[in-house]
Protein backbone atom coordinates (compact mmCIF):
# COMPACT_ATOMS: atom_id res chain seq x y z
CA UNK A 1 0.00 0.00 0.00
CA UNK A 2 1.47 3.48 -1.14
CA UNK A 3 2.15 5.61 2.01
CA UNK A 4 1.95 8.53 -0.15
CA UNK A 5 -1.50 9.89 -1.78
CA UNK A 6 -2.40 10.61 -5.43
CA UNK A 7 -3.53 14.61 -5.17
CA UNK A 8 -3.93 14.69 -8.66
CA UNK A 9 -6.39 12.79 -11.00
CA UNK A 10 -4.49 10.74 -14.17
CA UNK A 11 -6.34 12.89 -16.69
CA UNK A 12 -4.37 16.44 -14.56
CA UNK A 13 -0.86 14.35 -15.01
CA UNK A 14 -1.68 13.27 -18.61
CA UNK A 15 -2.23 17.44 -19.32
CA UNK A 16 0.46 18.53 -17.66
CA UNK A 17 3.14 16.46 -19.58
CA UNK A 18 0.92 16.90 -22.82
CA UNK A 19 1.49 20.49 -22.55
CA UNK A 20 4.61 20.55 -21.79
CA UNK A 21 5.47 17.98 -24.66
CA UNK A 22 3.46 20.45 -27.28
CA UNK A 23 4.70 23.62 -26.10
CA UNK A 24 8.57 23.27 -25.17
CA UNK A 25 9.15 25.27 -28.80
CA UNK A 26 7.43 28.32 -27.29
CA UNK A 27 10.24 28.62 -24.59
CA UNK A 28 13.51 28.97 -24.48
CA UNK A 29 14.10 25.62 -22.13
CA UNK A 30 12.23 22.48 -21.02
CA UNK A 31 12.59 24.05 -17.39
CA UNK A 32 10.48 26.93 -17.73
CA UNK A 33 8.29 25.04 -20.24
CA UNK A 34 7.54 23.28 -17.13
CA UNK A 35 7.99 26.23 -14.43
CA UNK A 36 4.71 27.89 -17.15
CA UNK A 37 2.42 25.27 -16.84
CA UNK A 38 2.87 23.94 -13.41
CA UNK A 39 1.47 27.52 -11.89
CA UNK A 40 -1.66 26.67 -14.82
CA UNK A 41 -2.23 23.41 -13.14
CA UNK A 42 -1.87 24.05 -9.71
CA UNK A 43 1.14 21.65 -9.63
CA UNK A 44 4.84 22.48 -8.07
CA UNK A 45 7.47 22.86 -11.23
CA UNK A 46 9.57 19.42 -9.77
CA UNK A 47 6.05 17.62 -9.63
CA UNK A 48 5.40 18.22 -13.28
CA UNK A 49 8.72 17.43 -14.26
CA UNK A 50 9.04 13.58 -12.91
CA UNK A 51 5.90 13.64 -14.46
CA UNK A 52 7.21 14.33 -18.03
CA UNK A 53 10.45 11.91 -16.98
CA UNK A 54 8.52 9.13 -16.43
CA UNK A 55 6.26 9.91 -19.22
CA UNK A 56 9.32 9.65 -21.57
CA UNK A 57 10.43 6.87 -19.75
CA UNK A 58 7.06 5.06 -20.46
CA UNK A 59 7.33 6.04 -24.03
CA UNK A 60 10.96 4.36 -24.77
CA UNK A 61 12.00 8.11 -25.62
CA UNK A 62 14.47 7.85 -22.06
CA UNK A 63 15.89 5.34 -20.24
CA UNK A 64 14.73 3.18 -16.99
CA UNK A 65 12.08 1.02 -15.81
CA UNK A 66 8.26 1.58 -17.30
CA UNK A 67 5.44 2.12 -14.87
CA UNK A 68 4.16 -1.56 -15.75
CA UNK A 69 7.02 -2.94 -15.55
CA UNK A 70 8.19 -1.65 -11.88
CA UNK A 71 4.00 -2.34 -10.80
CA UNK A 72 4.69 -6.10 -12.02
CA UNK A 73 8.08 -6.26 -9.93
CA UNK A 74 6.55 -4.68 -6.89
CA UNK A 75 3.58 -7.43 -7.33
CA UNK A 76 5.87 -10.09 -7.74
CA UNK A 77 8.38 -8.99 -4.94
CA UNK A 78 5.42 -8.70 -2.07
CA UNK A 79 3.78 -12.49 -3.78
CA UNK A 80 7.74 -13.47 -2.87
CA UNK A 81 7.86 -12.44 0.51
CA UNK A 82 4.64 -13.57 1.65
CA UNK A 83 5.34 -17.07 0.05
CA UNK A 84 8.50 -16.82 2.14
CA UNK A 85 6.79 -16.00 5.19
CA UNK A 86 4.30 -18.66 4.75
CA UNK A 87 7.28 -21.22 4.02
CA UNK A 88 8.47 -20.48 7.31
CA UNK A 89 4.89 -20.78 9.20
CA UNK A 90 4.84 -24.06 7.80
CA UNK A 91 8.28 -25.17 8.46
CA UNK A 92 7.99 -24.34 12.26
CA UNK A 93 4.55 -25.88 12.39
CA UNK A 94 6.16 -29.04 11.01
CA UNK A 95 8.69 -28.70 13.22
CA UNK A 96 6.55 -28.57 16.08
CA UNK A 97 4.11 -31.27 15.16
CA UNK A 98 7.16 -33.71 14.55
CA UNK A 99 8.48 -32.91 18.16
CA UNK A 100 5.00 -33.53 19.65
CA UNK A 101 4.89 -36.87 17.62
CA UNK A 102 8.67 -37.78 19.03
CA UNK A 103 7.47 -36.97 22.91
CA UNK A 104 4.24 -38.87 22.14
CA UNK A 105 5.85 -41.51 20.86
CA UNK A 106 8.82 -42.06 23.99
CA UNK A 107 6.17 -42.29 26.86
């Protein structure tokens, strides 16, 4: 579960970076591309930015790990630990029942 929480809807984020995309000829730098729109939006300039990065990111146009493909890890890393943790329920349980059969067993 995310400790943090969305503040802005998908369809704000999808703007945002749209905007920025379509309008980075109009200034003289991606930066205040970004600085422009984020006060339109209601969105801090660094906020709007790792939006665009990971937009690009998504797109193949920069390097590093797509949204799907880092939401599939994280699934697969908690599914790993709480096979692990159940591993180790049922080796102490077998454990325990195997001791209980030994003291049974000697009286």
């Amino acid at each position: 579960m995310s400790k943090t929480t969305n503040k802005y809807s998908p369809e704000v984020r999808e703007r945002g970076v749209r905007l920025v995309l379509d309008n980075q000829g109009q200034h003289s730098s991606r930066w205040q591309s970004i600085m422009s729109i984020s006060v339109k939006i209601g969105c801090s300039a660094h906020t709007l930015n790792e939006w665009v990065k990971k937009a690009e990111v998504d797109s193949g146009k920069r390097a590093g790990v797509p949204t799907d493909v880092a939401d599939k890890m994280k699934a697969l890393e908690r599914e790993n630990r709480e096979l692990r943790q159940a591993n180790e329920i049922l080796r102490k349980a077998s454990a325990y029942f195997a001791m209980a059969e030994l003291d049974r067993r000697s009286k």
